[in-house]
PDB file of N, CA and C in Angstrom:
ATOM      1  N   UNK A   1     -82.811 -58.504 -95.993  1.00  0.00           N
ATOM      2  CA  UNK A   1     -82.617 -58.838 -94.598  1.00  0.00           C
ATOM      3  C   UNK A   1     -83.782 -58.238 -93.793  1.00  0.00           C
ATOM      4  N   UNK A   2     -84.555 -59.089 -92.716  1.00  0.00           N
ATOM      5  CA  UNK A   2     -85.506 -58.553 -92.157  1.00  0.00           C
ATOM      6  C   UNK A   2     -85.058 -58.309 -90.883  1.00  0.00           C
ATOM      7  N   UNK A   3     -85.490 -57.164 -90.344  1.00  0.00           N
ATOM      8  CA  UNK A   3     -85.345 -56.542 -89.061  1.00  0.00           C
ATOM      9  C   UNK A   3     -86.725 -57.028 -88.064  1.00  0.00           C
ATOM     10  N   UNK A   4     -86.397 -57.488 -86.524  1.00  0.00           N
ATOM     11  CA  UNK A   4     -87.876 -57.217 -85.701  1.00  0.00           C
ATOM     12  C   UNK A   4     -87.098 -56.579 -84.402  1.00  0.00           C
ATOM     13  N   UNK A   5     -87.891 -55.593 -84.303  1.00  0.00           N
ATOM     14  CA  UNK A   5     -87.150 -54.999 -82.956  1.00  0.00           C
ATOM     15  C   UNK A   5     -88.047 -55.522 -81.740  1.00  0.00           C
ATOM     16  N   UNK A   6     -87.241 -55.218 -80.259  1.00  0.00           N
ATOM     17  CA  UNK A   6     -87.646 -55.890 -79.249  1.00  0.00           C
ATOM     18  C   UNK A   6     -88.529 -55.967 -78.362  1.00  0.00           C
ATOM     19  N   UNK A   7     -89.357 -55.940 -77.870  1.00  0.00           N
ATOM     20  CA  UNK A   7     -90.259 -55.004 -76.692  1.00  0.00           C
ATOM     21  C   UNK A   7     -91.200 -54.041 -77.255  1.00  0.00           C
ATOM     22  N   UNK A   8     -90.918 -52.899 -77.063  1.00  0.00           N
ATOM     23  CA  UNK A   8     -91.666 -51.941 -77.412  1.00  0.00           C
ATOM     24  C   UNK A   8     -91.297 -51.094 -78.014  1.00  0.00           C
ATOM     25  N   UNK A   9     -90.175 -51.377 -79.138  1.00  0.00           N
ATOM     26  CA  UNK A   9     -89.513 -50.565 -80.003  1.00  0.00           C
ATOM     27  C   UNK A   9     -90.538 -51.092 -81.384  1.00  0.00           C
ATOM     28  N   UNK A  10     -90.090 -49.905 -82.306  1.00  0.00           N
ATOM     29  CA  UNK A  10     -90.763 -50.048 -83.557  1.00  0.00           C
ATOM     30  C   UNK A  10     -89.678 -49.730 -84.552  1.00  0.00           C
ATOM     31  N   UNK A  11     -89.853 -50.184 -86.098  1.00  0.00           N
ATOM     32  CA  UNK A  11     -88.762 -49.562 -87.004  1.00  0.00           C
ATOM     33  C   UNK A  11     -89.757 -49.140 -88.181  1.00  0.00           C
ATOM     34  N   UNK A  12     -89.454 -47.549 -88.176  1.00  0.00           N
ATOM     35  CA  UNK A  12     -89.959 -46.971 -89.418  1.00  0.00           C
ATOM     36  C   UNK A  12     -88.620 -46.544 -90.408  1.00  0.00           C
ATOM     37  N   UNK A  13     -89.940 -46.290 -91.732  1.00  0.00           N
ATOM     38  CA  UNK A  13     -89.089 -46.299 -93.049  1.00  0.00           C
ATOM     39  C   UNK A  13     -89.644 -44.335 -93.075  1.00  0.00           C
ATOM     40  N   UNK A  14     -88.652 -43.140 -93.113  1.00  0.00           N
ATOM     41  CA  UNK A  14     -88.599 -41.735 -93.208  1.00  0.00           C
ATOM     42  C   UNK A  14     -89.576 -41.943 -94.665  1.00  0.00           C
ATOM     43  N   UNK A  15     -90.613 -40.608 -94.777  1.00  0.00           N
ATOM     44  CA  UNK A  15     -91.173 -40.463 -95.949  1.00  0.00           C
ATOM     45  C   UNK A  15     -89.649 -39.612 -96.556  1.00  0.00           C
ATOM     46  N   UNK A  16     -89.857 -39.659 -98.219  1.00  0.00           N
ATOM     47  CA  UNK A  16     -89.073 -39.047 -98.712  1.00  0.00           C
ATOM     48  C   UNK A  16     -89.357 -37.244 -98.633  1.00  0.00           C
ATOM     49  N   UNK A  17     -88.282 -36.856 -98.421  1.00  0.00           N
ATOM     50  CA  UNK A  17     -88.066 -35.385 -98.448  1.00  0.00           C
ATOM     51  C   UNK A  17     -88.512 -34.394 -99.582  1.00  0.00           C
ATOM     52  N   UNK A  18     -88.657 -32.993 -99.589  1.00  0.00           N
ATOM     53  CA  UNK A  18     -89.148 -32.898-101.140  1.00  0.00           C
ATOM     54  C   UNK A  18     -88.254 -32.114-101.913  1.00  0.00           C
ATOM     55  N   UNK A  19     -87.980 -32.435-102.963  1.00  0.00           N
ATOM     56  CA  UNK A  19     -86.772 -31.930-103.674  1.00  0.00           C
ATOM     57  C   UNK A  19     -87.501 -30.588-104.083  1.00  0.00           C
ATOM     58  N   UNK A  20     -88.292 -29.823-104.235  1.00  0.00           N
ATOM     59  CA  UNK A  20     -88.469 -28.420-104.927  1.00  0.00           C
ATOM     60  C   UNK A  20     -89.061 -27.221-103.366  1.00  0.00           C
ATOM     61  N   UNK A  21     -88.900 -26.652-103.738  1.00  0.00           N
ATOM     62  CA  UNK A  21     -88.937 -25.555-102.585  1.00  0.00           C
ATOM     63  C   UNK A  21     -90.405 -24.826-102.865  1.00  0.00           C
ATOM     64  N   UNK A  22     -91.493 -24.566-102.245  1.00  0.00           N
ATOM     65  CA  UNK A  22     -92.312 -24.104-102.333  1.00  0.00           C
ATOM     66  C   UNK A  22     -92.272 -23.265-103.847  1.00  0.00           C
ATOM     67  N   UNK A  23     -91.241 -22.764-103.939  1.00  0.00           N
ATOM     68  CA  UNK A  23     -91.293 -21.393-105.040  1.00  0.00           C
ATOM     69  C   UNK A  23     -91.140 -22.185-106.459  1.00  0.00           C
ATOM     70  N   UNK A  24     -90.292 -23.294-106.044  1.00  0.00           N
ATOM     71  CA  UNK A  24     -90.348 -24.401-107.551  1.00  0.00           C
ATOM     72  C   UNK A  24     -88.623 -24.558-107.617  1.00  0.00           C
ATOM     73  N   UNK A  25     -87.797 -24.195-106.601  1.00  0.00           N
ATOM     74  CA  UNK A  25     -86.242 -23.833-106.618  1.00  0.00           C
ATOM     75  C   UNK A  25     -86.021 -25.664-106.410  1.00  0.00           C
ATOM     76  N   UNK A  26     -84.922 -25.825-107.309  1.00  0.00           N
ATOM     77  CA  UNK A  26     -84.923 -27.553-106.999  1.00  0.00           C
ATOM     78  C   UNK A  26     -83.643 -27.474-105.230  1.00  0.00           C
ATOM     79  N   UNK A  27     -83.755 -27.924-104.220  1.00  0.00           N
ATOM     80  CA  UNK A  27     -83.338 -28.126-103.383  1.00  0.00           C
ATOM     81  C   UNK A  27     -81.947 -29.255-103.181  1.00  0.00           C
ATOM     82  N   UNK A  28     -81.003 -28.858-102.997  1.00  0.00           N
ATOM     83  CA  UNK A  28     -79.846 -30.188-102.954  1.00  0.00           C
ATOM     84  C   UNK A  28     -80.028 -30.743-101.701  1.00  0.00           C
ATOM     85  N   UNK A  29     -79.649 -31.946-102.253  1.00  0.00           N
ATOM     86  CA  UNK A  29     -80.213 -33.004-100.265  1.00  0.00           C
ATOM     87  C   UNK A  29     -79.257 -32.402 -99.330  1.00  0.00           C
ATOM     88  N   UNK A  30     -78.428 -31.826 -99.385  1.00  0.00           N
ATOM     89  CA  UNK A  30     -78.167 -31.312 -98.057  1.00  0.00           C
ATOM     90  C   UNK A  30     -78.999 -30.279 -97.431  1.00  0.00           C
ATOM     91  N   UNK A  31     -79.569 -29.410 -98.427  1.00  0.00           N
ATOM     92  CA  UNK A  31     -80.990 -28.696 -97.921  1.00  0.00           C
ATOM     93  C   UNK A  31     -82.350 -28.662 -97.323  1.00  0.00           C
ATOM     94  N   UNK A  32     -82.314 -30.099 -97.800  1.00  0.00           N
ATOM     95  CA  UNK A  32     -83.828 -30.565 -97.776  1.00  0.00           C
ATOM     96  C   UNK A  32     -83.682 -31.138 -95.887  1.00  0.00           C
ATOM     97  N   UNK A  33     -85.444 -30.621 -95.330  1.00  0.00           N
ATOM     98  CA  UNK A  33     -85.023 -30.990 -94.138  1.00  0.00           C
ATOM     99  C   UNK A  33     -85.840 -32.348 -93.939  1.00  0.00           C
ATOM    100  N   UNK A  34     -85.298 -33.141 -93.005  1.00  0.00           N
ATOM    101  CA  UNK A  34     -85.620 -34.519 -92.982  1.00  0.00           C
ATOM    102  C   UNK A  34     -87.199 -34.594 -92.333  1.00  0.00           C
ATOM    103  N   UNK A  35     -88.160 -35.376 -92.881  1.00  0.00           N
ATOM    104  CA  UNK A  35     -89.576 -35.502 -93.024  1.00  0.00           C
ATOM    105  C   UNK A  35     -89.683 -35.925 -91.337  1.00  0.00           C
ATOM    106  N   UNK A  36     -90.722 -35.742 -91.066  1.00  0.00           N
ATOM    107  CA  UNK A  36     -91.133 -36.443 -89.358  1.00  0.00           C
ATOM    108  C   UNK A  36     -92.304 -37.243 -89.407  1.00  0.00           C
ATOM    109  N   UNK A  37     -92.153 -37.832 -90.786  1.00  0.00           N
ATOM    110  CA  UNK A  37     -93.350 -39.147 -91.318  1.00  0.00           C
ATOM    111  C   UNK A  37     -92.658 -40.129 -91.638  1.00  0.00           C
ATOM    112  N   UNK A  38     -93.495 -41.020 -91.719  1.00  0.00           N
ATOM    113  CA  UNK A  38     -92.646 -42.602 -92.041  1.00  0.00           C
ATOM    114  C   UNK A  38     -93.793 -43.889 -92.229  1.00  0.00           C
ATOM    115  N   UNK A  39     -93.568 -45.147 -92.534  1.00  0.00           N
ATOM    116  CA  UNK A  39     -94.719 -45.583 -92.583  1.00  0.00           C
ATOM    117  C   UNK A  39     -93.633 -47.015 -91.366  1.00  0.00           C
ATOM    118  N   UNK A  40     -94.315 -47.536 -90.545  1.00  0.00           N
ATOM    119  CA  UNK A  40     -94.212 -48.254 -89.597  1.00  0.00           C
ATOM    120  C   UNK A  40     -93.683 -50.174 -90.464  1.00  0.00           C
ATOM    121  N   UNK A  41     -92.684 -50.017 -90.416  1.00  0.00           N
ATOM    122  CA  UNK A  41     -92.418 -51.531 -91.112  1.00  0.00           C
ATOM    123  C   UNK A  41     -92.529 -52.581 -90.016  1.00  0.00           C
ATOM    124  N   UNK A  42     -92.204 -52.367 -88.909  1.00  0.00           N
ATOM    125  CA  UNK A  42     -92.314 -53.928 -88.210  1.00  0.00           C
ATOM    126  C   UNK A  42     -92.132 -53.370 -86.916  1.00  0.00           C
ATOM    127  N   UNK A  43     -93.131 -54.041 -85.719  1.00  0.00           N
ATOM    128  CA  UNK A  43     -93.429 -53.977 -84.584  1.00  0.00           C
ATOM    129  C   UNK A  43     -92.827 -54.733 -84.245  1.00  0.00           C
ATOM    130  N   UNK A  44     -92.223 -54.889 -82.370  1.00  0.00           N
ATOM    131  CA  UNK A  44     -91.670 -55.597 -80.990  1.00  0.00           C
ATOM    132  C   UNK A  44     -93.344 -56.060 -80.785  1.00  0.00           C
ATOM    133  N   UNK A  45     -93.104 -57.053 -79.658  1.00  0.00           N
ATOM    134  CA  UNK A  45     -93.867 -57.906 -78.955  1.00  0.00           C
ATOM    135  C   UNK A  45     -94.688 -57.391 -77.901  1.00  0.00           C
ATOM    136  N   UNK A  46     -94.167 -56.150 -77.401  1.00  0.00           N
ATOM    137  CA  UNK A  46     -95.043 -55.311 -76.542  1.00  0.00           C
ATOM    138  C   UNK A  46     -94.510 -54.811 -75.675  1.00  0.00           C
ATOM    139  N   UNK A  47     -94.992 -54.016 -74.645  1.00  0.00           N
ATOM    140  CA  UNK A  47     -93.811 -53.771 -73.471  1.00  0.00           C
ATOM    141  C   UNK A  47     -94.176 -54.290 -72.410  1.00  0.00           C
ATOM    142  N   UNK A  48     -92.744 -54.737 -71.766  1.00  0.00           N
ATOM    143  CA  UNK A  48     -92.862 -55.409 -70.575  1.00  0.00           C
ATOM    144  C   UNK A  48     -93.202 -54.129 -69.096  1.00  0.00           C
ATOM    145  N   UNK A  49     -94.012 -54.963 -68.825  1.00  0.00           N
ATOM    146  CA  UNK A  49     -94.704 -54.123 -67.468  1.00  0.00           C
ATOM    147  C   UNK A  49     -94.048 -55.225 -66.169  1.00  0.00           C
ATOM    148  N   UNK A  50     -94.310 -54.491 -65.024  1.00  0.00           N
ATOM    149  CA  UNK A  50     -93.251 -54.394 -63.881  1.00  0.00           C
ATOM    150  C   UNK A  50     -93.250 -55.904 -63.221  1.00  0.00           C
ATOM    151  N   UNK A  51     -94.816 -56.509 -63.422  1.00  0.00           N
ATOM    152  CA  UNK A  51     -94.964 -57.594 -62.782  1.00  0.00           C
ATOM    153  C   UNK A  51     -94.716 -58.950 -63.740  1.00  0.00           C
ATOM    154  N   UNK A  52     -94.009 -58.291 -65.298  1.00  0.00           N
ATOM    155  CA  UNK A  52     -93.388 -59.391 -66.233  1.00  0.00           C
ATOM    156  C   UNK A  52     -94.731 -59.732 -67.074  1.00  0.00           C
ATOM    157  N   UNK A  53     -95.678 -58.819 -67.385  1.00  0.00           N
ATOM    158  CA  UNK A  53     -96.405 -59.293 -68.350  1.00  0.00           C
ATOM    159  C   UNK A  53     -96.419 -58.267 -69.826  1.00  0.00           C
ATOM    160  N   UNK A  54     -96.736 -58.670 -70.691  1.00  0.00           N
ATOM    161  CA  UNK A  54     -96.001 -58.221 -72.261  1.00  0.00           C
ATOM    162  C   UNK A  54     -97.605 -57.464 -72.351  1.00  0.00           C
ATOM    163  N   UNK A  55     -97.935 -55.939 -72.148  1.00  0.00           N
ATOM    164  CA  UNK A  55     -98.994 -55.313 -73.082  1.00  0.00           C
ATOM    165  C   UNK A  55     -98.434 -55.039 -74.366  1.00  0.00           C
ATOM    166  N   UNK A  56     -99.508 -55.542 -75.238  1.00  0.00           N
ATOM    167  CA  UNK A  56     -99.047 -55.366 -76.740  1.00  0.00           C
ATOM    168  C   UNK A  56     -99.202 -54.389 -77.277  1.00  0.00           C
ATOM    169  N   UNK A  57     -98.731 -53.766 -78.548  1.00  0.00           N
ATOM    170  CA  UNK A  57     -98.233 -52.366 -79.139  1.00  0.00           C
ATOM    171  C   UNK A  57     -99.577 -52.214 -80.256  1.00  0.00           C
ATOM    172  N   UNK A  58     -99.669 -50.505 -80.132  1.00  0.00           N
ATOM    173  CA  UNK A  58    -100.996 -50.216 -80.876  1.00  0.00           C
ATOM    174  C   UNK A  58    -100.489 -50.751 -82.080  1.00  0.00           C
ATOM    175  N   UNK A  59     -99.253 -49.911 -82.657  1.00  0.00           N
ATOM    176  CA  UNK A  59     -99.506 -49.774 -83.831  1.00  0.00           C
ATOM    177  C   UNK A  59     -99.215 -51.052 -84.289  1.00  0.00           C
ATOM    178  N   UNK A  60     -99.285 -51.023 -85.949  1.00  0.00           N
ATOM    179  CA  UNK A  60     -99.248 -52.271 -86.842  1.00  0.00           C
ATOM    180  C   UNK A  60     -98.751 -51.558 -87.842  1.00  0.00           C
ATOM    181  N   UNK A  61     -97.830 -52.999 -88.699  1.00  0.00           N
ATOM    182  CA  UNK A  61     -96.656 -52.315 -89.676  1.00  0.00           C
ATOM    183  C   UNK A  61     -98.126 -52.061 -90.388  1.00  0.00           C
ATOM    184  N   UNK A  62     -97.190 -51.230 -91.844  1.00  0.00           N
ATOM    185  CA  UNK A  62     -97.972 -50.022 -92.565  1.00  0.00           C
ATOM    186  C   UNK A  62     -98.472 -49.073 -92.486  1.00  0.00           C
ATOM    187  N   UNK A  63     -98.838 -48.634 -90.769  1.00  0.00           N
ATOM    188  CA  UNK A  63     -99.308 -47.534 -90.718  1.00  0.00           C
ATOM    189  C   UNK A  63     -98.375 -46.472 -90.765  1.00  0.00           C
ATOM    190  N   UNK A  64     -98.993 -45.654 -91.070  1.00  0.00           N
ATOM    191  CA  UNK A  64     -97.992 -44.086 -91.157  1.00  0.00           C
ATOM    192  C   UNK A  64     -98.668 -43.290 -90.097  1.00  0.00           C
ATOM    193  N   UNK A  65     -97.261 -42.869 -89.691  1.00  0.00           N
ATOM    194  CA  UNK A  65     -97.018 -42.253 -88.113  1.00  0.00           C
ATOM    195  C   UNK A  65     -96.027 -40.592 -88.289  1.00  0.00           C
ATOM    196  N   UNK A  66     -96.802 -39.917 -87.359  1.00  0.00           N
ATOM    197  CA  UNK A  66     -95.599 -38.777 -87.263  1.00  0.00           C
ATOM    198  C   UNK A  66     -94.966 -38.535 -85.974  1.00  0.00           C
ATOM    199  N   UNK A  67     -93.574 -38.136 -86.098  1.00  0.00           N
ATOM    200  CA  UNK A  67     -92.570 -38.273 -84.766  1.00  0.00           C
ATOM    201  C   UNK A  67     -91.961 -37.315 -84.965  1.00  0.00           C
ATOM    202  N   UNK A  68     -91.148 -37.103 -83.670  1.00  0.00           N
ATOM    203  CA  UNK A  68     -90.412 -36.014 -83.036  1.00  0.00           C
ATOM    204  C   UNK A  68     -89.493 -36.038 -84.035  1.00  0.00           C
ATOM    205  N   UNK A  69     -88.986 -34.418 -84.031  1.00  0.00           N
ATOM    206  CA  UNK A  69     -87.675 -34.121 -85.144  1.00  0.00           C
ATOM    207  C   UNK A  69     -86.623 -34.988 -84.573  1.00  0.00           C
ATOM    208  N   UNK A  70     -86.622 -35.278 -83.350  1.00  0.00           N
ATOM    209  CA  UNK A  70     -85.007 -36.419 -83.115  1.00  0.00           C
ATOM    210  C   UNK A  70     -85.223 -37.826 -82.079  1.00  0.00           C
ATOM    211  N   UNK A  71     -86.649 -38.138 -83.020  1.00  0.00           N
ATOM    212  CA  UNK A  71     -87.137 -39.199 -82.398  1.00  0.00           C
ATOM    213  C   UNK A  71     -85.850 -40.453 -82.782  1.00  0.00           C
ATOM    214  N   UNK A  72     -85.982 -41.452 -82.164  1.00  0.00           N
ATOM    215  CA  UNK A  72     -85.206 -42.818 -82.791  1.00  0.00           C
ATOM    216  C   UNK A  72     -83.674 -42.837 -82.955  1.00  0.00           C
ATOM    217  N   UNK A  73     -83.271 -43.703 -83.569  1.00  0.00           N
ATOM    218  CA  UNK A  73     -81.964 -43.947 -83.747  1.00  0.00           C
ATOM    219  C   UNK A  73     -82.012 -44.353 -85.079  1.00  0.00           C
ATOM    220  N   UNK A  74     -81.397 -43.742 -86.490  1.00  0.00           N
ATOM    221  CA  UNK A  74     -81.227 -44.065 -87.687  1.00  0.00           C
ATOM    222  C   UNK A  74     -80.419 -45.555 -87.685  1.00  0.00           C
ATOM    223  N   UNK A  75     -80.794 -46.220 -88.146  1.00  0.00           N
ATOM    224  CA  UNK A  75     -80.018 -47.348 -88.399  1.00  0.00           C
ATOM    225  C   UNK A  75     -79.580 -48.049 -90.198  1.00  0.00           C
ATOM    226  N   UNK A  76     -78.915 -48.279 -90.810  1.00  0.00           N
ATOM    227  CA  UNK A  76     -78.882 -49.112 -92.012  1.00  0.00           C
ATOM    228  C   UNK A  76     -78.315 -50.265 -91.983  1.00  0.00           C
ATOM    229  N   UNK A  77     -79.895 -50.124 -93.265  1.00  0.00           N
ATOM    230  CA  UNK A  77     -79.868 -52.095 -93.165  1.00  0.00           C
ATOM    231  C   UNK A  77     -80.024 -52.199 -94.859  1.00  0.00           C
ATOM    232  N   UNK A  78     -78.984 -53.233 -95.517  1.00  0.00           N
ATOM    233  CA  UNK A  78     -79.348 -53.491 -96.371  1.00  0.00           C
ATOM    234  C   UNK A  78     -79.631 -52.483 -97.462  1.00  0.00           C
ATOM    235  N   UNK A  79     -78.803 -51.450 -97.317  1.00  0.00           N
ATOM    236  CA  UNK A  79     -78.550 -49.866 -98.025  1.00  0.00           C
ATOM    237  C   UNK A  79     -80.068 -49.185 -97.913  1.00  0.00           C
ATOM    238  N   UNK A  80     -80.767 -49.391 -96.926  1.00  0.00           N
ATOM    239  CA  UNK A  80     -81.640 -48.479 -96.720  1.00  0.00           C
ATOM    240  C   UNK A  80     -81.794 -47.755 -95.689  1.00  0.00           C
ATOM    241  N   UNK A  81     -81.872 -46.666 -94.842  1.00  0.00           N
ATOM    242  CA  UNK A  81     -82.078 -46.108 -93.503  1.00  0.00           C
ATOM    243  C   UNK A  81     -83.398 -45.968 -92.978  1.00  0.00           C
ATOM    244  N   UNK A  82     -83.131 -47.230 -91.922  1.00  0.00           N
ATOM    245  CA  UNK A  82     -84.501 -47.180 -91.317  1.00  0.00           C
ATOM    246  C   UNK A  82     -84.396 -46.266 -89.947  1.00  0.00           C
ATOM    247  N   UNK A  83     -85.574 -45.768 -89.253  1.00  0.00           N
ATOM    248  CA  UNK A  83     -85.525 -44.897 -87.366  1.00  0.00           C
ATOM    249  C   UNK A  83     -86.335 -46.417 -87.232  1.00  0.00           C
ATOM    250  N   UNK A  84     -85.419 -46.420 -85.663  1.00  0.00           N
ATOM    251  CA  UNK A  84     -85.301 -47.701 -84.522  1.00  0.00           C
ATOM    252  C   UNK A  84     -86.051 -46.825 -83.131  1.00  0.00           C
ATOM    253  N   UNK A  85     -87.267 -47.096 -82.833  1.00  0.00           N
ATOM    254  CA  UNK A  85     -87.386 -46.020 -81.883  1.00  0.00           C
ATOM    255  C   UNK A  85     -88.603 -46.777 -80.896  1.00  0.00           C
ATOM    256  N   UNK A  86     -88.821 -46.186 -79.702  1.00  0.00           N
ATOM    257  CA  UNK A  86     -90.229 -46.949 -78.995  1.00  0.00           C
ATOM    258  C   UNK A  86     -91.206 -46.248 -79.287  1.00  0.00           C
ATOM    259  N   UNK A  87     -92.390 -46.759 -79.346  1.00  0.00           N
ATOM    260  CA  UNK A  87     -93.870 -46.737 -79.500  1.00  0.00           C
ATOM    261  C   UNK A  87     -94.221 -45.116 -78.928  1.00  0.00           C
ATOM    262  N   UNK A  88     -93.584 -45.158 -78.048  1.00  0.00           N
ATOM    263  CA  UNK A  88     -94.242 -43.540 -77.007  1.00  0.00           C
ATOM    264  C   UNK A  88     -93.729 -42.202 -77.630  1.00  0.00           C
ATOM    265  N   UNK A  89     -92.823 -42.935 -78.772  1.00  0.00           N
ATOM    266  CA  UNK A  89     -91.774 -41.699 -79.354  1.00  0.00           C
ATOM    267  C   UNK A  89     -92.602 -41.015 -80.930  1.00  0.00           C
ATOM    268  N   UNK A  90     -94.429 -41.953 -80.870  1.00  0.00           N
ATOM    269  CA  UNK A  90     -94.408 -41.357 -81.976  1.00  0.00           C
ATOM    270  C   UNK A  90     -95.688 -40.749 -81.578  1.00  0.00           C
ATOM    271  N   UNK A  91     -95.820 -39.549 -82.227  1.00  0.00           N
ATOM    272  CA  UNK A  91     -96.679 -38.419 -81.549  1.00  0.00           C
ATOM    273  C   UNK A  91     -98.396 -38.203 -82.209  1.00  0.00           C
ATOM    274  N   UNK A  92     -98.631 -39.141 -83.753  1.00  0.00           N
ATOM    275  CA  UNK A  92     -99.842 -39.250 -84.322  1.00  0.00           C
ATOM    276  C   UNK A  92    -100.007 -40.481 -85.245  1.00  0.00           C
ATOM    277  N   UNK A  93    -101.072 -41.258 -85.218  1.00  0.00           N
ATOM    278  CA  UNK A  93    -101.153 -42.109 -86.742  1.00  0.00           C
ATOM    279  C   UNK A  93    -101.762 -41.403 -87.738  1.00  0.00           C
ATOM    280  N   UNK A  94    -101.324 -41.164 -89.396  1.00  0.00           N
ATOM    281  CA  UNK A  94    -102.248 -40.393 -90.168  1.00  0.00           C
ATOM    282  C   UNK A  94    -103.375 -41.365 -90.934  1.00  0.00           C
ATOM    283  N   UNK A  95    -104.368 -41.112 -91.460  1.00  0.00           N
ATOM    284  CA  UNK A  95    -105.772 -42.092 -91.880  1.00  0.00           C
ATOM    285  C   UNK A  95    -105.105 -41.545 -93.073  1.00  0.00           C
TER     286      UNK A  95
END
């Protein structure tokens, strides 16, 4: 099932968390703390500005982005958890 969000929202996919602890201790997922990376699956159309015209959104799916610890809104789709969030909510692109 494909998702496109609206405006100037974006939907990223969380990088995975890391199961071993610096020291090599294996970590249970309730431990592990949730990543603030993700790679950008699918862009909105742009945001609407006041006089009704659509500026379009930097990013582009695939890029990988880092965001606020309680950026977005988790959503699942299709047994996967994607963050539902706007463009302004993400704080770097990584090269």
């Amino acid at each position: 099932m494909a998702i496109t969000p609206l405006f100037d929202r974006i939907v990223v996919k969380r990088s995975e968390g890391q199961a071993t602890s610096p020291g090599g201790i294996l970590l249970p997922d309730a431990a592990q703390e949730k990543r603030q990376e993700g790679v950008v699956v699918s862009v909105g159309a742009g945001k609407l500005l006041d006089e009704g015209t659509i500026l379009p959104l930097e990013l582009k799916g695939g890029e990988r982005v880092l965001f606020g610890k309680y950026a977005g809104n988790e959503i699942k789709l299709g047994g996967e958890t994607l963050l539902l969030m706007r463009e302004d909510e993400v704080l770097a692109v990584l090269d």
